[in-house]
C-alpha atoms as a PDB file:
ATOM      1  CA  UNK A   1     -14.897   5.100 -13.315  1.00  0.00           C
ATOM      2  CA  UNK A   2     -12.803   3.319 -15.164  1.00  0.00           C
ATOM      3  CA  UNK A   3      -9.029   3.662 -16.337  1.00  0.00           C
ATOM      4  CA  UNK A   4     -10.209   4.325 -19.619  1.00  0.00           C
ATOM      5  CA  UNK A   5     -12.478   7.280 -18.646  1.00  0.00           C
ATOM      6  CA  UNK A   6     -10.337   9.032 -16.066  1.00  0.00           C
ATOM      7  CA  UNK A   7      -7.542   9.235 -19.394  1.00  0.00           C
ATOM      8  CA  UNK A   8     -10.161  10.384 -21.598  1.00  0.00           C
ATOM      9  CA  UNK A   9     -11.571  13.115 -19.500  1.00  0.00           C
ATOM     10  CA  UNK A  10      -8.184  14.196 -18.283  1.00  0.00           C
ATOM     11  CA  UNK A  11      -7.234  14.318 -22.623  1.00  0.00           C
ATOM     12  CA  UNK A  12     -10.157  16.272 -22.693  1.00  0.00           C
ATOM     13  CA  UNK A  13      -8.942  18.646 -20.173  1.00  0.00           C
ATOM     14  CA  UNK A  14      -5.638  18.995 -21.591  1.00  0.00           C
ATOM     15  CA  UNK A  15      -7.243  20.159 -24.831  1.00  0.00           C
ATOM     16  CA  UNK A  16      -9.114  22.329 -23.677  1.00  0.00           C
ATOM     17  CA  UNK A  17      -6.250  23.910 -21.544  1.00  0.00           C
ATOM     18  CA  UNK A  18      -4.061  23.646 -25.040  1.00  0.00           C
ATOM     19  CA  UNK A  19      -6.735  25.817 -26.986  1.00  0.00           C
ATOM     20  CA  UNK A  20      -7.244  28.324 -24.134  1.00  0.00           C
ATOM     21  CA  UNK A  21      -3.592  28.915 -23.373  1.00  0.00           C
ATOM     22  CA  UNK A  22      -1.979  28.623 -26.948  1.00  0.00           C
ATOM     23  CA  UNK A  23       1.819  28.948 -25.924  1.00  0.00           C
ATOM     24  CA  UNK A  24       3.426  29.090 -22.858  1.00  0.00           C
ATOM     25  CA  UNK A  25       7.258  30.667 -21.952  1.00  0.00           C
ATOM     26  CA  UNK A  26      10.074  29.096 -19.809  1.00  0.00           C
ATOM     27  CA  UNK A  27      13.154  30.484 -18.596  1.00  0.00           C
ATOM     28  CA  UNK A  28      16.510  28.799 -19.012  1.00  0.00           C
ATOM     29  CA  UNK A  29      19.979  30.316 -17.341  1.00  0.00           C
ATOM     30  CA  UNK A  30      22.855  30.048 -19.316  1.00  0.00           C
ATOM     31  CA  UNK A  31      26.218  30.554 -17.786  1.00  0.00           C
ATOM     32  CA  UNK A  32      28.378  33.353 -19.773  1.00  0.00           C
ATOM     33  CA  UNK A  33      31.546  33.190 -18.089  1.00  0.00           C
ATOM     34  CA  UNK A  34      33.146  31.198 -15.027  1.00  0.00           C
ATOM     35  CA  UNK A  35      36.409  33.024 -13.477  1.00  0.00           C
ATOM     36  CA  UNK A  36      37.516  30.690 -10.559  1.00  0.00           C
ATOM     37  CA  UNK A  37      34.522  31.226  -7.709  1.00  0.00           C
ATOM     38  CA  UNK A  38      32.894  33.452  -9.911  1.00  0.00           C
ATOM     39  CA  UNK A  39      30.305  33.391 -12.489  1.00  0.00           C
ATOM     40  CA  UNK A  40      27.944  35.231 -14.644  1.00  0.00           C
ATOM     41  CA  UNK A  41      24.939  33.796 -16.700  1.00  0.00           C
ATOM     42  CA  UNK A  42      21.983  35.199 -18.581  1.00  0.00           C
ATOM     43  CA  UNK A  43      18.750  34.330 -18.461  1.00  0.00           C
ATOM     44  CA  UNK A  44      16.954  33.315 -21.403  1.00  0.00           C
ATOM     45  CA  UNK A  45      13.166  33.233 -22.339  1.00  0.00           C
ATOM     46  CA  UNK A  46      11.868  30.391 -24.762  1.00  0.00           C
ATOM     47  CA  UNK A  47       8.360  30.614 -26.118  1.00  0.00           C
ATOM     48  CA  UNK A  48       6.724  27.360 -27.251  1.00  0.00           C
ATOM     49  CA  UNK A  49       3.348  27.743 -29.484  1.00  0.00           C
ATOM     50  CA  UNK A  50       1.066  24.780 -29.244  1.00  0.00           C
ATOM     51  CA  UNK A  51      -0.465  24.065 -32.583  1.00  0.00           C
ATOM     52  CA  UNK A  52      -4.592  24.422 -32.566  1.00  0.00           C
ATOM     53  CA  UNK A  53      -4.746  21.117 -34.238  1.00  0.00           C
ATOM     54  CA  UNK A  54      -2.900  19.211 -31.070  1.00  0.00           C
ATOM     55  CA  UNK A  55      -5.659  20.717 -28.822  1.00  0.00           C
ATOM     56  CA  UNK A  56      -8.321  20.096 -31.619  1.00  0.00           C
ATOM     57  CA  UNK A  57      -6.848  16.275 -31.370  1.00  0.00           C
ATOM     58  CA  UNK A  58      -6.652  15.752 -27.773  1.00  0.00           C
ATOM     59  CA  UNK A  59     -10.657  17.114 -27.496  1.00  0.00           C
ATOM     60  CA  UNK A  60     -11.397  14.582 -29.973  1.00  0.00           C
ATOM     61  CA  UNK A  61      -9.621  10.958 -28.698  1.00  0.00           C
ATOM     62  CA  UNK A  62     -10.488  11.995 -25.347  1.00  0.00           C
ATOM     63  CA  UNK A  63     -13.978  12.111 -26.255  1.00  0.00           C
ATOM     64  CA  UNK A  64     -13.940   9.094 -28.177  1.00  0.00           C
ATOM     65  CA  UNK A  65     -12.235   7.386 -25.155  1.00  0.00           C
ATOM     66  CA  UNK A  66     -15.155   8.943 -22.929  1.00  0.00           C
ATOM     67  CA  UNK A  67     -17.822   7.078 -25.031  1.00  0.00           C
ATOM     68  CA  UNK A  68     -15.787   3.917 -25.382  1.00  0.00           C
ATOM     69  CA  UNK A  69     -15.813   3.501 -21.556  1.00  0.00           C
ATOM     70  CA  UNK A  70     -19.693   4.433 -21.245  1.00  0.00           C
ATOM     71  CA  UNK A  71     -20.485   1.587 -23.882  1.00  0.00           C
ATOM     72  CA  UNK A  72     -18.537  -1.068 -21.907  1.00  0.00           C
ATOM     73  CA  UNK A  73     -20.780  -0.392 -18.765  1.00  0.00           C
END
């Protein structure tokens, strides 16, 4: 397969994924206070929503890019 392919089905994939999941969390620690050896920090959750239309996007180049390679061969 070529280069071309293996991108589009993997933007495929990652579209899919992006529909299916629709946000995903991280955790970040942010230190609070430092006294000498010691310190205290607080965790932190961020929540990041991934917009329908980025998934709806990444189905459609990767498909396009899917087709382009199968008309080269």
């Amino acid at each position: 397969m070529k280069p071309t392919g293996l991108i589009g089905v993997l933007l495929l994939l990652v579209g899919i994924g992006a529909l299916a999941i629709g946000r995903f969390t991280y955790t970040t620690e942010k230190p609070v206070v430092a006294v000498g050896p010691l310190t205290a920090s607080v965790s932190e959750q961020h929540s990041v929503a991934l917009p329908d239309i980025l998934g709806f996007g990444l189905i459609i180049v990767g498909g396009l890019l899917i087709v382009l390679n199968r008309r080269e061969t």
